[in-house]
Protein backbone atom coordinates (compact mmCIF):
# COMPACT_ATOMS: atom_id res chain seq x y z
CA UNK A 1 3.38 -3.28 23.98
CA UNK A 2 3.33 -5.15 20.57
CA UNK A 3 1.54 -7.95 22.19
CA UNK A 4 -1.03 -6.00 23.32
CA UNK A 5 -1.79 -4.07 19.93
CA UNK A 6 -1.82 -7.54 18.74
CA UNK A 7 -4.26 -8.69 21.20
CA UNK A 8 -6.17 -5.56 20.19
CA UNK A 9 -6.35 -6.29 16.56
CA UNK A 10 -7.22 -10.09 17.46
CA UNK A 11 -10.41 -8.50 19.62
CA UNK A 12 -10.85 -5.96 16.77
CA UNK A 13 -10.89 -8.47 13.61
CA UNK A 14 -13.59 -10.97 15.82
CA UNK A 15 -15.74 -8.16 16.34
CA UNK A 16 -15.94 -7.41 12.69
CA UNK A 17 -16.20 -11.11 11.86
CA UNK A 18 -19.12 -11.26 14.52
CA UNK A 19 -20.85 -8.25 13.30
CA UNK A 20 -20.55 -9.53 9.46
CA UNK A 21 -21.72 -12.91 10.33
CA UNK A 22 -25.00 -11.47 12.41
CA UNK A 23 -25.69 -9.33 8.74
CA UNK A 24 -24.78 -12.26 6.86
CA UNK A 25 -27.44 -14.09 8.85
CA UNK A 26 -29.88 -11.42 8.30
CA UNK A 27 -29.41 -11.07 4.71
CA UNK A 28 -30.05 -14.94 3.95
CA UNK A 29 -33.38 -14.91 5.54
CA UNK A 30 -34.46 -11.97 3.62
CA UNK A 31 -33.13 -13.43 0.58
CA UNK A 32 -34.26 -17.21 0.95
CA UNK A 33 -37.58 -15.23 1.86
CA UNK A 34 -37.46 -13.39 -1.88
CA UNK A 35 -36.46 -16.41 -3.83
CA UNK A 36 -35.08 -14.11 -6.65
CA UNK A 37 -32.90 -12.48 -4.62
CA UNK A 38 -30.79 -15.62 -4.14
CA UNK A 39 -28.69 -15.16 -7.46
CA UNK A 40 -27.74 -11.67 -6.42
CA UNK A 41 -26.92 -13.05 -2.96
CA UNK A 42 -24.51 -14.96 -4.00
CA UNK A 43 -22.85 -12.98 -6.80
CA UNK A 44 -22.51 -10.28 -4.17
CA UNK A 45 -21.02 -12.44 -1.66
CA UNK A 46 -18.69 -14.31 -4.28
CA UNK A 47 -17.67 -10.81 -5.20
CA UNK A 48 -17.22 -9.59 -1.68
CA UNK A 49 -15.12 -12.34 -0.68
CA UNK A 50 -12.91 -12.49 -3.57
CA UNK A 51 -12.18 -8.68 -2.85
CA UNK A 52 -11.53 -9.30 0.67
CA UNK A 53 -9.28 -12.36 -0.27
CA UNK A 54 -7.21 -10.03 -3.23
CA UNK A 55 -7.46 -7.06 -0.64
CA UNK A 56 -5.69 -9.40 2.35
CA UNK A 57 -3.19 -10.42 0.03
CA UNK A 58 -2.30 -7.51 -0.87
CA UNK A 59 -1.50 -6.55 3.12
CA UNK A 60 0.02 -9.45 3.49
CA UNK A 61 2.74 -9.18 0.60
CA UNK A 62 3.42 -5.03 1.85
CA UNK A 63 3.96 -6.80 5.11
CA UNK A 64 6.50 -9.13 3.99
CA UNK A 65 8.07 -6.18 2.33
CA UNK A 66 8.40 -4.10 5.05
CA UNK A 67 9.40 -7.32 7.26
CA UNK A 68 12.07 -7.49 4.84
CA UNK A 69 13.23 -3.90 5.15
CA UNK A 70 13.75 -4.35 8.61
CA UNK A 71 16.15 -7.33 8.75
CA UNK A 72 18.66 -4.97 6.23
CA UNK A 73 21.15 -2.97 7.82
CA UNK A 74 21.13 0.70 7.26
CA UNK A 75 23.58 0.54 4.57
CA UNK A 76 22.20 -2.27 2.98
CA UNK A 77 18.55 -0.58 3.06
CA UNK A 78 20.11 2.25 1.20
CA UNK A 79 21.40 0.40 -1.66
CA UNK A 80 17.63 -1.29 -1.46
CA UNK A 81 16.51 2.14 -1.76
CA UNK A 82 18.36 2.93 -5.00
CA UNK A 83 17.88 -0.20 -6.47
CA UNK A 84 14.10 0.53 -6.14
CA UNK A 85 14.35 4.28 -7.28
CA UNK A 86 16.02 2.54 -10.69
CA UNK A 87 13.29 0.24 -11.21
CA UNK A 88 10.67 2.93 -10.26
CA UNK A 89 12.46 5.02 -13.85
CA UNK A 90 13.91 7.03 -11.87
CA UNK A 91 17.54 8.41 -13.26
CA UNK A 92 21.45 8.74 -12.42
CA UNK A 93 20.72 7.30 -9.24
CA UNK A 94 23.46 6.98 -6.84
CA UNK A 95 23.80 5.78 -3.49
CA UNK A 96 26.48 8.33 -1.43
CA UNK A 97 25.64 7.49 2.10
CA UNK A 98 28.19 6.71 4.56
CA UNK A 99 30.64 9.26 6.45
CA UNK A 100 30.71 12.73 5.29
CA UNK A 101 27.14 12.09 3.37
CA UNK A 102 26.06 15.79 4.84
CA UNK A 103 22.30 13.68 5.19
CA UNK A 104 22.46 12.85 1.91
CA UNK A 105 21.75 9.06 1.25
CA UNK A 106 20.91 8.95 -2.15
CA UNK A 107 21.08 11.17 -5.15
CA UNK A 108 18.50 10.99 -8.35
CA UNK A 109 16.40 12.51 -10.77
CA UNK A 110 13.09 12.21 -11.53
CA UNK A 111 11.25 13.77 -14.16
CA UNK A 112 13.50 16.23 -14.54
CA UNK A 113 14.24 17.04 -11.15
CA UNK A 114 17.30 16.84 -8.60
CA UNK A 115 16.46 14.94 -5.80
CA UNK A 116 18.15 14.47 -2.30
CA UNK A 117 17.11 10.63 -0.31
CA UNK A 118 17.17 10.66 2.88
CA UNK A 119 16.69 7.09 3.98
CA UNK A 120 15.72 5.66 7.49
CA UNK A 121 15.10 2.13 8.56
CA UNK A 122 12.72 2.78 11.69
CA UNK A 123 9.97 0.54 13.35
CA UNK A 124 8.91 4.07 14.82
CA UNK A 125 7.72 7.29 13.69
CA UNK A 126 10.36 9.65 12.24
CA UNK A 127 10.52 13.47 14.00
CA UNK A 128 9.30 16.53 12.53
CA UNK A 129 13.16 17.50 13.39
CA UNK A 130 14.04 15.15 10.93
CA UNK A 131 12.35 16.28 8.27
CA UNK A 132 13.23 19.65 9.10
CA UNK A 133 17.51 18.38 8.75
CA UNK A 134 15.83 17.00 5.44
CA UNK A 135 14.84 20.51 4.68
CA UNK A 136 18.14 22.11 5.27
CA UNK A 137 20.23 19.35 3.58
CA UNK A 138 18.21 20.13 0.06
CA UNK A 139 19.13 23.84 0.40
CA UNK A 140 22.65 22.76 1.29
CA UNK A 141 23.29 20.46 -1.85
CA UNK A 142 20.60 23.12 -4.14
CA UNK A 143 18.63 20.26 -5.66
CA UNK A 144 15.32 20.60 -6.72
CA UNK A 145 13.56 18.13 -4.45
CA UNK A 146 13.89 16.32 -1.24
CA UNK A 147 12.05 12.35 -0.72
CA UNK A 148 12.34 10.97 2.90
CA UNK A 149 12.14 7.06 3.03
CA UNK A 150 11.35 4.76 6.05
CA UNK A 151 9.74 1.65 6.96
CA UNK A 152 8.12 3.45 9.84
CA UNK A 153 5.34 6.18 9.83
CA UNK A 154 5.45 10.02 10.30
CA UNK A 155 3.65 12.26 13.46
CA UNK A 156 1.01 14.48 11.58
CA UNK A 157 3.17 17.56 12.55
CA UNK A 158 6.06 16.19 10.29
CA UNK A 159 3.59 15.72 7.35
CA UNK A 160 2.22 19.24 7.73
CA UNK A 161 5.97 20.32 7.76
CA UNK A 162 6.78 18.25 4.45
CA UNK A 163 3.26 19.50 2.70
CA UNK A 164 4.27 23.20 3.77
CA UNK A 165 7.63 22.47 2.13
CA UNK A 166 7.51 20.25 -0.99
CA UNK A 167 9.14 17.24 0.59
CA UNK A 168 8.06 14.18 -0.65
CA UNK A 169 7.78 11.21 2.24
CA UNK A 170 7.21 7.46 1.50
CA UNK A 171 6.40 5.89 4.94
CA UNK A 172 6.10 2.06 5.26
CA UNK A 173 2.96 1.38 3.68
CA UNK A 174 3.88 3.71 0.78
CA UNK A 175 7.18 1.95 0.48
CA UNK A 176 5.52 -1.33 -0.07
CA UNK A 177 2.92 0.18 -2.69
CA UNK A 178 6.59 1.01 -4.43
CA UNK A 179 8.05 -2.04 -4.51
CA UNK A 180 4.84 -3.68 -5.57
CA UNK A 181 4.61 -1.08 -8.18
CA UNK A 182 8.32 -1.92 -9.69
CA UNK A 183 7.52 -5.89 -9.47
CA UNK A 184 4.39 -4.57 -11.73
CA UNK A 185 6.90 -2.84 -14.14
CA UNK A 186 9.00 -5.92 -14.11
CA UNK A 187 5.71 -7.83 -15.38
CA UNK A 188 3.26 -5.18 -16.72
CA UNK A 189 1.71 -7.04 -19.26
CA UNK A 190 1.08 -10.04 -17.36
CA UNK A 191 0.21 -8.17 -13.99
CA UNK A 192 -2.44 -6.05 -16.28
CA UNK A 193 -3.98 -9.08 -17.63
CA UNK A 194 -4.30 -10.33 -14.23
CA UNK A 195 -6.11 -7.04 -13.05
CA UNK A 196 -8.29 -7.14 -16.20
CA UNK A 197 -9.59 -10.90 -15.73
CA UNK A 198 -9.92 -10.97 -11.58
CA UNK A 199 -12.50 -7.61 -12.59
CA UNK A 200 -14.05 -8.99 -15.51
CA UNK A 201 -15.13 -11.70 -13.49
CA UNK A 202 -16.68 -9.83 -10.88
CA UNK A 203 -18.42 -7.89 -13.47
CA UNK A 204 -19.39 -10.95 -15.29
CA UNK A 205 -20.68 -12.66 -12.04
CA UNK A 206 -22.57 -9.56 -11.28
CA UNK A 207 -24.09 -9.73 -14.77
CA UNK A 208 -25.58 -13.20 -14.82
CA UNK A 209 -26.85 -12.92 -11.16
CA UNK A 210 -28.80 -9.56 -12.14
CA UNK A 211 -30.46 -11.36 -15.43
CA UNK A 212 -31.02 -14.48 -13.47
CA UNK A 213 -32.84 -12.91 -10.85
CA UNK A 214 -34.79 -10.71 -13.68
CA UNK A 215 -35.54 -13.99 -15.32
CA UNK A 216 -36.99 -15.77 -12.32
CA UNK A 217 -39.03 -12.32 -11.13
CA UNK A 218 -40.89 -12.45 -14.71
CA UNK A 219 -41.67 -16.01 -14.18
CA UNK A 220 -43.06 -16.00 -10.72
């Protein structure tokens, strides 16, 4: 089954690569056509491919993470878990899983509130029925808020379940954006500067191309 999603995605990505490379084709002839078009040509493609590039890399490391995840066993991926909450800000975090846990994997607070963790390492989608045992295990321990964390995904029936009840639930792609985000913490200065200069120069490229071509149009 994996190999054939794989094979799909393969078939999938060509596709788009075909379909971008038949516009790309298109667009150079109307632009080596319209001479001072060129500069914005290739501002816009520099631009576009640089997103791509930082967008792909971006997949890429949330894959890794959740790759990562996975090889942890379920205790370990709870201590993960807190670790992460910590870094995230979040407060008196402590990691209770284990026998007798009542579904409680983690206890924290965050901004002011009493949260119960329920963690699960999955390659699947977790059941509405879990989130539901989520549900009952807040009421049971009386805390303000419930957070459901997996490195799989949810069925839309869960989610409506969660929404309809104020639980919060980080699936795998989520999870990643966290981890990311407390890496940022660890380095905010430095991953802000970052930011700042890979959009200045898109903004910059843009810039020039636009006068450029201005510059040639008055000429001609």
């Amino acid at each position: 089954m994996a190999r054939k999603r794989h094979r799909r995605r393969q078939r999938n990505d060509n596709d788009i690569a075909q379909g971008a490379s038949v516009i790309l084709l298109f667009a150079l002839s109307f632009f080596f056509n319209n001479q001072e078009w060129i500069p914005i040509a290739v501002a816009s493609g520099l631009s576009l491919g640089a997103v791509f590039f930082r967008l792909r890399g971006i997949a890429t490391r949330r894959r890794l993470v959740t790759a990562e995840m996975l090889s942890l066993s379920p205790s370990e991926f709870e201590s993960r878990i807190a670790m992460l909450l910590s870094d995230l800000g979040w407060t008196l975090v402590q990691r209770v899983g284990g026998s007798g846990d009542q579904g409680v994997d983690i206890c924290a607070e965050h901004q002011g509130d009493a949260y119960v963790v329920q963690c699960k390492r999955y390659n699947k989608s977790v059941s509405p029925a879990a989130i539901r045992e989520l549900l009952g295990t807040q009421q049971h321990a009386a805390a303000d808020r419930a957070l459901l964390v997996t490195t799989g995904t949810f069925t839309r029936q869960g989610r409506d379940f969660a929404r309809k009840h104020g639980i919060e639930l980080w699936d795998g792609s989520v999870l990643a954006a966290r981890v990311e985000e407390a890496q940022g913490r660890d380095h905010g200065a430095l991953a802000t500067f970052h930011q700042w200069a890979f959009y200045s120069m898109l903004i910059g490229i843009n810039v020039f191309a636009l006068a450029w071509a201005l510059y040639i149009g008055e000429r001609t």
